[in-house]
C-alpha atoms as a PDB file:
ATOM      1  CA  UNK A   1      65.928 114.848 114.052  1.00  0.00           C
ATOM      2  CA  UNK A   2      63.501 112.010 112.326  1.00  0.00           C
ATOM      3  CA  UNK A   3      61.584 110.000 114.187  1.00  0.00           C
ATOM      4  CA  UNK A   4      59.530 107.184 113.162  1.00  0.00           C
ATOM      5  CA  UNK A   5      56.416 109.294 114.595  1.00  0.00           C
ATOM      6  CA  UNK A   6      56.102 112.856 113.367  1.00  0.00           C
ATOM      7  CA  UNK A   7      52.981 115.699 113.584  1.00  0.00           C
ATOM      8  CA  UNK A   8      52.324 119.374 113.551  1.00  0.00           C
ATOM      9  CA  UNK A   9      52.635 121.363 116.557  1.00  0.00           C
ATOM     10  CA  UNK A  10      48.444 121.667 115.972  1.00  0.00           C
ATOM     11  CA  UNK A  11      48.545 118.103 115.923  1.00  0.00           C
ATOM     12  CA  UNK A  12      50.983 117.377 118.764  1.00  0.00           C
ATOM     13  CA  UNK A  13      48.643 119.585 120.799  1.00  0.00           C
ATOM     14  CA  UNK A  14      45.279 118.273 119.964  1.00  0.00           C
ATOM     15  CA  UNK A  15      46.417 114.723 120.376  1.00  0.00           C
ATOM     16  CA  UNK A  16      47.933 115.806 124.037  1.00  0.00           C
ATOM     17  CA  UNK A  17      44.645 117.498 125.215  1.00  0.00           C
ATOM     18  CA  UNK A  18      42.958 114.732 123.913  1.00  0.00           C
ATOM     19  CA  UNK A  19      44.633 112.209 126.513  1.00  0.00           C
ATOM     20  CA  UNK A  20      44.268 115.170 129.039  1.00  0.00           C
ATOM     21  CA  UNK A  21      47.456 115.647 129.817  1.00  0.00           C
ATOM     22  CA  UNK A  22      49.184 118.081 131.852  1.00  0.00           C
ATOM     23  CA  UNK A  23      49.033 122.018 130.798  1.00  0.00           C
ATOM     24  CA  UNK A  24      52.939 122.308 130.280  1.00  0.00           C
ATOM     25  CA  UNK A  25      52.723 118.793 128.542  1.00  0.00           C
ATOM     26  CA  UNK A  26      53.297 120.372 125.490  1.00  0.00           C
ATOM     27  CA  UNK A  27      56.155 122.959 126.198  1.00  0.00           C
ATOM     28  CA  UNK A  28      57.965 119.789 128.124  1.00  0.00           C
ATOM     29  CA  UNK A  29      57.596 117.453 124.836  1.00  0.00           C
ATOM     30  CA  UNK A  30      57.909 119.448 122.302  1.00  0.00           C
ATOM     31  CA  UNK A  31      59.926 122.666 123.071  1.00  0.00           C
ATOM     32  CA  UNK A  32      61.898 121.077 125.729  1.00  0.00           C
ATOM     33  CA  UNK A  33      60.615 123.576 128.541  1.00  0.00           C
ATOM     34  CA  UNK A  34      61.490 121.796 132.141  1.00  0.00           C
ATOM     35  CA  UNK A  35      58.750 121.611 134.868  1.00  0.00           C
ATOM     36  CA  UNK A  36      59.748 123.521 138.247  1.00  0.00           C
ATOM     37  CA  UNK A  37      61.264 120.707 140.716  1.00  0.00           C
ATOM     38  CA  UNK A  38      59.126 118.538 143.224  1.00  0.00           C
ATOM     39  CA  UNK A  39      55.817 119.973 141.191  1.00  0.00           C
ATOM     40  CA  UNK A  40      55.607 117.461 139.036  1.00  0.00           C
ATOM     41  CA  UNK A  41      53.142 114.389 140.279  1.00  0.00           C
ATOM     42  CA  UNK A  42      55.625 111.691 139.315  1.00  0.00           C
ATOM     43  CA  UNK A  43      58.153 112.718 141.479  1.00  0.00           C
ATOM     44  CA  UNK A  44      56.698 111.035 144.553  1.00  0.00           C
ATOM     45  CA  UNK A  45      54.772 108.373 142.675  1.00  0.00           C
ATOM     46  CA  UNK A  46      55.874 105.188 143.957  1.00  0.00           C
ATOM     47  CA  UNK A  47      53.101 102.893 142.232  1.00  0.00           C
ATOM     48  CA  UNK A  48      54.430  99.563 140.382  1.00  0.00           C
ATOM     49  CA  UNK A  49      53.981  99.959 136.747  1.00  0.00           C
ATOM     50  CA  UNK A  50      55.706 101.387 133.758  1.00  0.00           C
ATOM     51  CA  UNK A  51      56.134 104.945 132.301  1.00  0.00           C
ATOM     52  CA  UNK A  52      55.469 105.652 129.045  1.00  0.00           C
ATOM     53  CA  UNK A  53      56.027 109.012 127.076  1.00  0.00           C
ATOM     54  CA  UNK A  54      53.170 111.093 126.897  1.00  0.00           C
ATOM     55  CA  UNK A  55      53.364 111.812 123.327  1.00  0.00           C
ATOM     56  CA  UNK A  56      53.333 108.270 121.871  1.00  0.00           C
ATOM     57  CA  UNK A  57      52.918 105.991 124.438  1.00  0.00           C
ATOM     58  CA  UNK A  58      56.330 104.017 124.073  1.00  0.00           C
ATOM     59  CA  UNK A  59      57.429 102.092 126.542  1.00  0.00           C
ATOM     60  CA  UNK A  60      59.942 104.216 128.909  1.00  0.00           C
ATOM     61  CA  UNK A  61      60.666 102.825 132.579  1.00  0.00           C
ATOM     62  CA  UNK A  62      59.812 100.372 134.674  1.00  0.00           C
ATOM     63  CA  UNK A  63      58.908 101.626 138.060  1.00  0.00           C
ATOM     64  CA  UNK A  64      61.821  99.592 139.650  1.00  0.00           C
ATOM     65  CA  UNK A  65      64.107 101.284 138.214  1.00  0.00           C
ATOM     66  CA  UNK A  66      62.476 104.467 140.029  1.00  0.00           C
ATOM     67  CA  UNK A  67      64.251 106.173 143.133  1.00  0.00           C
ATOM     68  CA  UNK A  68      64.360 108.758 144.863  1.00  0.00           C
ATOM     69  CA  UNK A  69      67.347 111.269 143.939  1.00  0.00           C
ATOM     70  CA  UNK A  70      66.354 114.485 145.978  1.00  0.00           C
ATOM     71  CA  UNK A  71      66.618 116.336 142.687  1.00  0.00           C
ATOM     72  CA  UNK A  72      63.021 117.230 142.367  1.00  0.00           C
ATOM     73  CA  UNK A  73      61.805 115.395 139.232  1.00  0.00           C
ATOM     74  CA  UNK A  74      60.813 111.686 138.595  1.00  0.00           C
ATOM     75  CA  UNK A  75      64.563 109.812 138.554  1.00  0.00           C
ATOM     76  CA  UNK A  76      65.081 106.510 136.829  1.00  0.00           C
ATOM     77  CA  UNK A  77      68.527 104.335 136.584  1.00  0.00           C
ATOM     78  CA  UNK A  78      67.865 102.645 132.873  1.00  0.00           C
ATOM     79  CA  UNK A  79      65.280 102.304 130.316  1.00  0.00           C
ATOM     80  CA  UNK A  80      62.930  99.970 130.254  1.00  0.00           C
ATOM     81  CA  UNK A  81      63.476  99.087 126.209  1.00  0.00           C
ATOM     82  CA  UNK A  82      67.264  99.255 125.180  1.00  0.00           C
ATOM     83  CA  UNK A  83      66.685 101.645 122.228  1.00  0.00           C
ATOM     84  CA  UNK A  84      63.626 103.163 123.741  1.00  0.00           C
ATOM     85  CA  UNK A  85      65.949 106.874 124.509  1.00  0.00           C
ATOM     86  CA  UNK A  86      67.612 108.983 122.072  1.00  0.00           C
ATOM     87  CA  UNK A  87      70.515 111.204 123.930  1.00  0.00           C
ATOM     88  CA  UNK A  88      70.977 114.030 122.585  1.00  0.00           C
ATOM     89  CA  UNK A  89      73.997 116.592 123.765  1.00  0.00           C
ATOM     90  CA  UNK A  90      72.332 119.879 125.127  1.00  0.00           C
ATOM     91  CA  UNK A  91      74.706 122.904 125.328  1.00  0.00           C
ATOM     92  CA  UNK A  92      72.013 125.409 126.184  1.00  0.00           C
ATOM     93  CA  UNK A  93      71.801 127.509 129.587  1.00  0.00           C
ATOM     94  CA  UNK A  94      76.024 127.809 129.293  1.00  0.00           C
ATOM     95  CA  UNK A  95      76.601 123.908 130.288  1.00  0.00           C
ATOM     96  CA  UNK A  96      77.024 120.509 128.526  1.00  0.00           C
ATOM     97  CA  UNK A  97      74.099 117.978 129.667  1.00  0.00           C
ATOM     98  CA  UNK A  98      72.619 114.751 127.876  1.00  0.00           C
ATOM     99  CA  UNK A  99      69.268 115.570 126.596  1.00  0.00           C
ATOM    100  CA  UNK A 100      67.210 112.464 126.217  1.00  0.00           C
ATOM    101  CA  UNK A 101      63.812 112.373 123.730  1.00  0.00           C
ATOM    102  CA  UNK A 102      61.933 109.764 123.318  1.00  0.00           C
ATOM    103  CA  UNK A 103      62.941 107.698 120.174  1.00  0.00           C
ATOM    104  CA  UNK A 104      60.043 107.083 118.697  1.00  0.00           C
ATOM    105  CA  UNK A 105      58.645 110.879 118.530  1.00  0.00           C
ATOM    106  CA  UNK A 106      61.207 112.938 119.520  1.00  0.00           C
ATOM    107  CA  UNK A 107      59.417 114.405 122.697  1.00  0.00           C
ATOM    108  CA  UNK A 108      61.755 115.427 124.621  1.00  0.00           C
ATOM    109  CA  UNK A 109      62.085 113.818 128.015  1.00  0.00           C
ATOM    110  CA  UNK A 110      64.760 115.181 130.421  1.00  0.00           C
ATOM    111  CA  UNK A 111      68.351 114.422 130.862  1.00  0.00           C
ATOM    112  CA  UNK A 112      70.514 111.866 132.118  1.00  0.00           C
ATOM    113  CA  UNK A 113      73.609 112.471 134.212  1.00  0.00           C
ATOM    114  CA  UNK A 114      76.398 110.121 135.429  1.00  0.00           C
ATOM    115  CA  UNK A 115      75.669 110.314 139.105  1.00  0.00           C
ATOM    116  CA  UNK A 116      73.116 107.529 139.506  1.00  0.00           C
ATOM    117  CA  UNK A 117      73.602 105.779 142.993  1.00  0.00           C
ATOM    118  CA  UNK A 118      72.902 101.768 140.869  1.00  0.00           C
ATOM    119  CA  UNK A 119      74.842  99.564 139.668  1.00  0.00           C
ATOM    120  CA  UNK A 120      74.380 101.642 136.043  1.00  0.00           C
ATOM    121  CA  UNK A 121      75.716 105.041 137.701  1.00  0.00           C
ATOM    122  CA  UNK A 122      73.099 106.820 135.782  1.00  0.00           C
ATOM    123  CA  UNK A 123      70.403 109.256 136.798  1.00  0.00           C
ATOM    124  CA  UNK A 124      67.664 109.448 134.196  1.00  0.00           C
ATOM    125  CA  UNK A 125      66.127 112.926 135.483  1.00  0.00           C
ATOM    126  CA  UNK A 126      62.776 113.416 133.824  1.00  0.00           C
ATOM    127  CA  UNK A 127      59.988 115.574 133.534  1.00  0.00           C
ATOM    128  CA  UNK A 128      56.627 114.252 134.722  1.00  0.00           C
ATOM    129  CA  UNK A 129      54.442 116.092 132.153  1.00  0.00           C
ATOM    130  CA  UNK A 130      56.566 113.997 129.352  1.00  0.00           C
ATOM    131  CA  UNK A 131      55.219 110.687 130.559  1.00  0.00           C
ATOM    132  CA  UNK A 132      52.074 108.592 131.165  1.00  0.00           C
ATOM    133  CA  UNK A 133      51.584 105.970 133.908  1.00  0.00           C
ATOM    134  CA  UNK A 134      49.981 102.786 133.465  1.00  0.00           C
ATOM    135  CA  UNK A 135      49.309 100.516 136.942  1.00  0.00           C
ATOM    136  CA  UNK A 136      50.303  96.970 136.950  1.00  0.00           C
END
């Protein structure tokens, strides 16, 4: 996949410890690893403000479109950007899922399913160590 934004894993992590971010920051974003549920610190973050991917800093989510889905991980119900989310069909672990990265630099994100209890019917299931906070 091409992205606008591309580095070296070497770079990727240097630019990731640089920010400080989370230890499995860079197996999240850039191998697609997944965080265990309810361990990540977004998932219970109810702050207003917007969510940006860790990676790059594009803009992902607004925090009202944030709620509480009982999965485990941070869940969201659109992007913030139309544009701002590449999906992506996953087949791995013997099921069909939509991966989403970020479109910008690829990092990968989470996934989206169709079970979203908004008016968009969409949960946007991420991974907290694939995005950055910023207060408003």
């Amino acid at each position: 996949m091409t992205t606008p934004i591309a580095k070296s894993d070497a770079e990727w992590k240097a630019l990731l410890a640089e920010k400080g971010a989370e230890p499995a920051a860079f197996e999240v974003t850039r191998h697609a690893a997944t965080e265990r549920p309810f361990t990540g610190k977004y998932e219970a973050h109810w702050e207003d403000g917007t969510y940006h991917c860790i990676c790059c800093g594009a803009k992902l989510f607004e925090s009202s479109a944030k709620f509480d889905a009982g999965c485990g991980w941070p869940s969201f119900s659109e992007a913030a950007v139309p544009g701002a989310i590449r999906n992506i069909v996953d087949r791995s672990h013997g099921m069909v899922r939509t991966e989403n990265v970020c479109a910008n630099c690829g990092a990968h994100l989470g996934h989206v399913f169709p079970d979203g209890p908004t008016e968009t019917g969409l949960r946007y299931c991420m991974n907290s160590a694939s995005l950055d906070f910023q207060k408003k």
